[in-house]
Structure formats: C-alpha cells, structure tokens
Protein backbone atom coordinates (compact mmCIF):
# COMPACT_ATOMS: atom_id res chain seq x y z
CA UNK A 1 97.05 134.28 112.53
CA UNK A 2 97.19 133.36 116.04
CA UNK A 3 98.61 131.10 118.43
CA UNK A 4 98.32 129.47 122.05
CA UNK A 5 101.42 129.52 124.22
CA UNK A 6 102.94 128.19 127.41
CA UNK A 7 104.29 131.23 129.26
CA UNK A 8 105.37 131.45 132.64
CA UNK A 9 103.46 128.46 133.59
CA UNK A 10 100.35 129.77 131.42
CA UNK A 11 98.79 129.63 128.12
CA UNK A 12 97.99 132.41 126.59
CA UNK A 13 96.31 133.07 122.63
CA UNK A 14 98.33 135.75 121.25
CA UNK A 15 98.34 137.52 117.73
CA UNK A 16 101.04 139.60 116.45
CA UNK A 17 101.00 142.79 117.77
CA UNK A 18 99.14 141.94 120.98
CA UNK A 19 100.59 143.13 124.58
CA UNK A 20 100.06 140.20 127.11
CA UNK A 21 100.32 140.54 130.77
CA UNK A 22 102.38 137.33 132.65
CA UNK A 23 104.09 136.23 135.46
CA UNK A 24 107.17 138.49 135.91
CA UNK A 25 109.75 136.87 133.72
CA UNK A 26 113.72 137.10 133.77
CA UNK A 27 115.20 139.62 131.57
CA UNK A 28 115.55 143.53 131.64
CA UNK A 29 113.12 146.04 130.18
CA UNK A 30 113.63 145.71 126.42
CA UNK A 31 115.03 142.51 125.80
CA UNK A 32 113.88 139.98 123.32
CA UNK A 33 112.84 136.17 124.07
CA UNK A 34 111.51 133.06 121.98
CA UNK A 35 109.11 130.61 122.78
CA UNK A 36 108.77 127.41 122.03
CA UNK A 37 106.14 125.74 123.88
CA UNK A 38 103.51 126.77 120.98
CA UNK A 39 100.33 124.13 121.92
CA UNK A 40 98.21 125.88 118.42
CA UNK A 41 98.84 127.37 115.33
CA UNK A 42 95.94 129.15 113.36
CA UNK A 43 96.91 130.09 110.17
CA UNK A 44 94.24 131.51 108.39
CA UNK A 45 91.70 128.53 109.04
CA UNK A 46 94.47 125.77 108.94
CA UNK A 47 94.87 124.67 112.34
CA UNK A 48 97.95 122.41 113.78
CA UNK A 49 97.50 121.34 116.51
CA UNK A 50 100.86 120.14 118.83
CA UNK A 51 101.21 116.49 120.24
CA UNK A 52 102.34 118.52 123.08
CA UNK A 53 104.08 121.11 121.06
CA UNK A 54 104.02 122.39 117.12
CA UNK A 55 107.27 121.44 116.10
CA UNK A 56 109.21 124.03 114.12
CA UNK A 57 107.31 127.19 115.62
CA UNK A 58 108.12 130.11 117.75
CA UNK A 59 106.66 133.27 119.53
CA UNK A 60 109.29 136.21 119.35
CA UNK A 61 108.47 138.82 121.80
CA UNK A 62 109.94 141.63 123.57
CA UNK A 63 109.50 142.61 127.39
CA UNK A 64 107.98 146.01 127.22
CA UNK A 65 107.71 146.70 131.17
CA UNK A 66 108.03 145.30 134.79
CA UNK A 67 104.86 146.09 137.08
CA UNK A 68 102.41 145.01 139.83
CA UNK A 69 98.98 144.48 139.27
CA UNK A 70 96.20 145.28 141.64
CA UNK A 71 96.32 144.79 145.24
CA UNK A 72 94.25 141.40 145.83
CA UNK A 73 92.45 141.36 149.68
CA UNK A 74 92.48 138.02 151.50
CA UNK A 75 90.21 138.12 154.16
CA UNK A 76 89.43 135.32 156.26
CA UNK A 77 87.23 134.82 159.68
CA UNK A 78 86.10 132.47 162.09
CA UNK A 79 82.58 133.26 163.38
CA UNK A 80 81.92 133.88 166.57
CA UNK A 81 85.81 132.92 167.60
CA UNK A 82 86.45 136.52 167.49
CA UNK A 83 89.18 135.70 164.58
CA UNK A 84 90.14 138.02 161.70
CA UNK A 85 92.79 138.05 159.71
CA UNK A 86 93.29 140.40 156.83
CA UNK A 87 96.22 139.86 154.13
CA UNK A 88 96.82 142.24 150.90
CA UNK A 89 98.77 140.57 147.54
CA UNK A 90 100.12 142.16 144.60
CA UNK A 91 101.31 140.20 141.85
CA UNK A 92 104.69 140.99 140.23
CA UNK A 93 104.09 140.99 136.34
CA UNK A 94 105.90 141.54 133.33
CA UNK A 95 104.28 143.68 129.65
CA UNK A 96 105.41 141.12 127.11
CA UNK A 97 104.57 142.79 123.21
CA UNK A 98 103.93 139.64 120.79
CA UNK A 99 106.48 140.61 117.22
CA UNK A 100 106.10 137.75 115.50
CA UNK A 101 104.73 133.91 115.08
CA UNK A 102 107.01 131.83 113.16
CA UNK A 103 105.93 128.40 111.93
C-alpha cells in the first residue's frame, strides 16, 4: 500500500515504514502529525484517485529529526567583465518516519 502526499509544498509517494526527507516543518523532534492532502491511494492494485484530495484518508507520521542537507554552490560570472560571485546554500530539512496510511 502506498500513497502520494502534499507535504511542505511537495508530493511525495510514501509507504508505511518509509523515512522521507522535507522541507523543515513546525513541531519538535518526536512529535506526531496527520496529513490530509492525500492526491493517491494504492491499495493493493485498487487505485483512488483524489478530485484534488481522497476524501476520508490520512498519512500519520512522526518527525524523527531536524537537519541540513548538503551545502549547494551558486556560482555565477560575467565573462570578460571581471565578475564573480560565489554563494553557498544549505537547506533546512526535517526526517519525517511514515506510521501509518489510513483510508
């Protein structure tokens, strides 16, 4: 059984079990949130689909962690303009561990 979700502004397929990275999310290490914005169900070949959403279902998960991800290089230049500019980025993130898919 699986499921695609809206969170933080992304979909995501999860399964039970699963650890997702996303978008750092509000909450403290440990706590537990729902989601409702559940675009797909797959339950064993029987598919719903949403019209946007599946009404009825939820994602229960659990924040696991708070970390950054990799450091992401921007660098940009102008030739011959003698222009450089060089600009680092690390995204905040949050370990979200999928417990269960309720329909």
């Amino acid at each position: 059984m699986y499921a695609i979700v809206d969170m933080a502004g992304q979909q995501f397929k999860v399964e039970q079990g699963q650890e997702v990275f996303v978008h750092r999310l509000e909450g403290k290490e440990g706590d537990k949130m729902e989601f409702e914005k559940v675009l797909l169900i797959d339950n064993d070949g029987k598919v719903k689909v949403g019209k946007p959403v599946v009404k009825g279902a939820k994602v229960s998960a659990k924040i696991v962690s708070h970390l950054r991800g990799d450091k992401v290089i921007v660098f940009k230049k102008k030739r011959r303009k003698g222009y450089q500019k060089s600009n680092g980025h690390r995204q905040d993130l949050s370990k979200v561990l999928i417990e269960k898919i309720t329909v």
